[in-house]
C-alpha atoms as a PDB file:
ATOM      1  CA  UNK A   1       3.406 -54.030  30.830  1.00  0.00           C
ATOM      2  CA  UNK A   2       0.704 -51.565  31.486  1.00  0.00           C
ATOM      3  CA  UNK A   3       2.739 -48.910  31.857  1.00  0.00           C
ATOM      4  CA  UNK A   4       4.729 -49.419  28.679  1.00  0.00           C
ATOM      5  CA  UNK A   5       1.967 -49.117  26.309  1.00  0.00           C
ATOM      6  CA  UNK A   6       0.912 -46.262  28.058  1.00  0.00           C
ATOM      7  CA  UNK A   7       4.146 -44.633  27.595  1.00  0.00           C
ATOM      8  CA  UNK A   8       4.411 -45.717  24.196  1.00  0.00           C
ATOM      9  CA  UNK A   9       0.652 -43.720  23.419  1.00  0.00           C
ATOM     10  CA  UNK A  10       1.642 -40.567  25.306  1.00  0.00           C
ATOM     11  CA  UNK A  11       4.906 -40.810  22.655  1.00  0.00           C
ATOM     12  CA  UNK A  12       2.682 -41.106  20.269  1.00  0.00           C
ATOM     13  CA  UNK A  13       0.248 -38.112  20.941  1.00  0.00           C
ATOM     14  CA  UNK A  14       3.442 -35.453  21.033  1.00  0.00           C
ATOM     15  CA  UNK A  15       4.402 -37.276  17.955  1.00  0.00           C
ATOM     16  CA  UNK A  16       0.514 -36.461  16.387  1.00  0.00           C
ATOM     17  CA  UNK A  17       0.326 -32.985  18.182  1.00  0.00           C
ATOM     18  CA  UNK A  18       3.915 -31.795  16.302  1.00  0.00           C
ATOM     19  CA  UNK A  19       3.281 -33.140  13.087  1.00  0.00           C
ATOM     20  CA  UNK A  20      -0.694 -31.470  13.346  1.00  0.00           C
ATOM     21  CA  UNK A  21       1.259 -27.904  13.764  1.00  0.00           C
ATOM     22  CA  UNK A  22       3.612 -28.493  10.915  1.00  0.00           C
ATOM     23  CA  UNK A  23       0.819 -28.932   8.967  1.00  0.00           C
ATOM     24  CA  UNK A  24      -0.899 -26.032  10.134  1.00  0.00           C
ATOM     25  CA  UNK A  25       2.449 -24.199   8.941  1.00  0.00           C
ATOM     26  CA  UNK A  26       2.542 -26.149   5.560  1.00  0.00           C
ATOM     27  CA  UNK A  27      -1.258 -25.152   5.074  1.00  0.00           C
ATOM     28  CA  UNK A  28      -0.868 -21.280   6.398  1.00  0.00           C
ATOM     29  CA  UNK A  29       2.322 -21.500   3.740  1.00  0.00           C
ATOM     30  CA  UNK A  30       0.400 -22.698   0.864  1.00  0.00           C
ATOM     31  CA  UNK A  31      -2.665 -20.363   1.416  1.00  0.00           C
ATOM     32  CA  UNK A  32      -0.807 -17.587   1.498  1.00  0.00           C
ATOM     33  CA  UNK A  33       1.162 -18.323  -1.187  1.00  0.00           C
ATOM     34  CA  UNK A  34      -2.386 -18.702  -3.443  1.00  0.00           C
ATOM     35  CA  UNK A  35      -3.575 -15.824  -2.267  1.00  0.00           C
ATOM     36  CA  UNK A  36      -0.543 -13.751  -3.042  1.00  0.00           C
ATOM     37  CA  UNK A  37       0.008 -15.565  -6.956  1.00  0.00           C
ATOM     38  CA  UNK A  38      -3.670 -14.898  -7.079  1.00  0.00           C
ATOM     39  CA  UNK A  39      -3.203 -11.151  -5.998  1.00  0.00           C
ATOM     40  CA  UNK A  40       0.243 -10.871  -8.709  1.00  0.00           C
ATOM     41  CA  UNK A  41      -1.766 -12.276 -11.440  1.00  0.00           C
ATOM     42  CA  UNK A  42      -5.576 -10.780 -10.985  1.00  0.00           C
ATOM     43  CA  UNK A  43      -4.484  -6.806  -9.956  1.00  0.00           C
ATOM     44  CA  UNK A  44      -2.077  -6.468 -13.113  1.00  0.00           C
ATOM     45  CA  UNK A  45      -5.054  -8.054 -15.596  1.00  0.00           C
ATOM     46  CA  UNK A  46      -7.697  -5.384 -13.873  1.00  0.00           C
ATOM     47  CA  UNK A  47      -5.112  -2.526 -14.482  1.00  0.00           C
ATOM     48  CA  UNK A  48      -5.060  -3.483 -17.669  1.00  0.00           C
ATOM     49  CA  UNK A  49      -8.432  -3.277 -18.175  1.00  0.00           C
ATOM     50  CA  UNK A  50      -8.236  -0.088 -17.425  1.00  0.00           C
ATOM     51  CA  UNK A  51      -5.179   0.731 -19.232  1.00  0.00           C
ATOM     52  CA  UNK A  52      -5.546  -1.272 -22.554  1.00  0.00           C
ATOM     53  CA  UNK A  53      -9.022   1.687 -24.028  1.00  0.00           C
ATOM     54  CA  UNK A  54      -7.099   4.641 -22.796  1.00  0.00           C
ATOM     55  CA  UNK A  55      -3.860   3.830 -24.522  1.00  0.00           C
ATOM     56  CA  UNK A  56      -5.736   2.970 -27.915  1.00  0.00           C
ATOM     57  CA  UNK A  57      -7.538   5.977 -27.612  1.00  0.00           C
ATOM     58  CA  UNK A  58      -4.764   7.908 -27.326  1.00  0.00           C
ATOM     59  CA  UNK A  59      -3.265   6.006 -30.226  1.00  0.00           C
ATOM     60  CA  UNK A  60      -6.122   6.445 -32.644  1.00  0.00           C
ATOM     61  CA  UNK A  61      -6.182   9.896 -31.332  1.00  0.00           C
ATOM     62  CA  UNK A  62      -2.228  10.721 -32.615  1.00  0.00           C
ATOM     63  CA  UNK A  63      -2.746   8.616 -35.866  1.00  0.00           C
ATOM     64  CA  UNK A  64      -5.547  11.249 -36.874  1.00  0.00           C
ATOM     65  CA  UNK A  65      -3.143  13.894 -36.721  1.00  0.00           C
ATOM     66  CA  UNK A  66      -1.003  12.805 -39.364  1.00  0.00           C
END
């Protein structure tokens, strides 16, 4: 009898230790995948910081010429 319940907990801790590394995996998967949308949506909007005086300067720039 002994021995069956200790069988069934040694089951039981693979069973724990595989589903604590898939979600490891799921978290690593998620956190990357934040980081990147992050990365795709923040570095476009600080371009156009940039971007956005430079081309209406250039704009008001060609519209005095005319």
């Amino acid at each position: 009898m002994e021995q069956d319940i200790l069988k069934k907990f040694e089951a039981q801790d693979k069973k724990l230790d595989e589903i604590y590394r898939s979600v490891e995996k799921t978290r690593k998967y998620f956190l990357w995948t934040l980081i990147i949308t992050l990365a795709m949506i923040i570095l476009p909007l600080i371009g156009l910081i940039f971007v956005i005086p430079v081309f209406l300067q250039s704009l008001s720039l060609s519209s005095v010429g005319f």
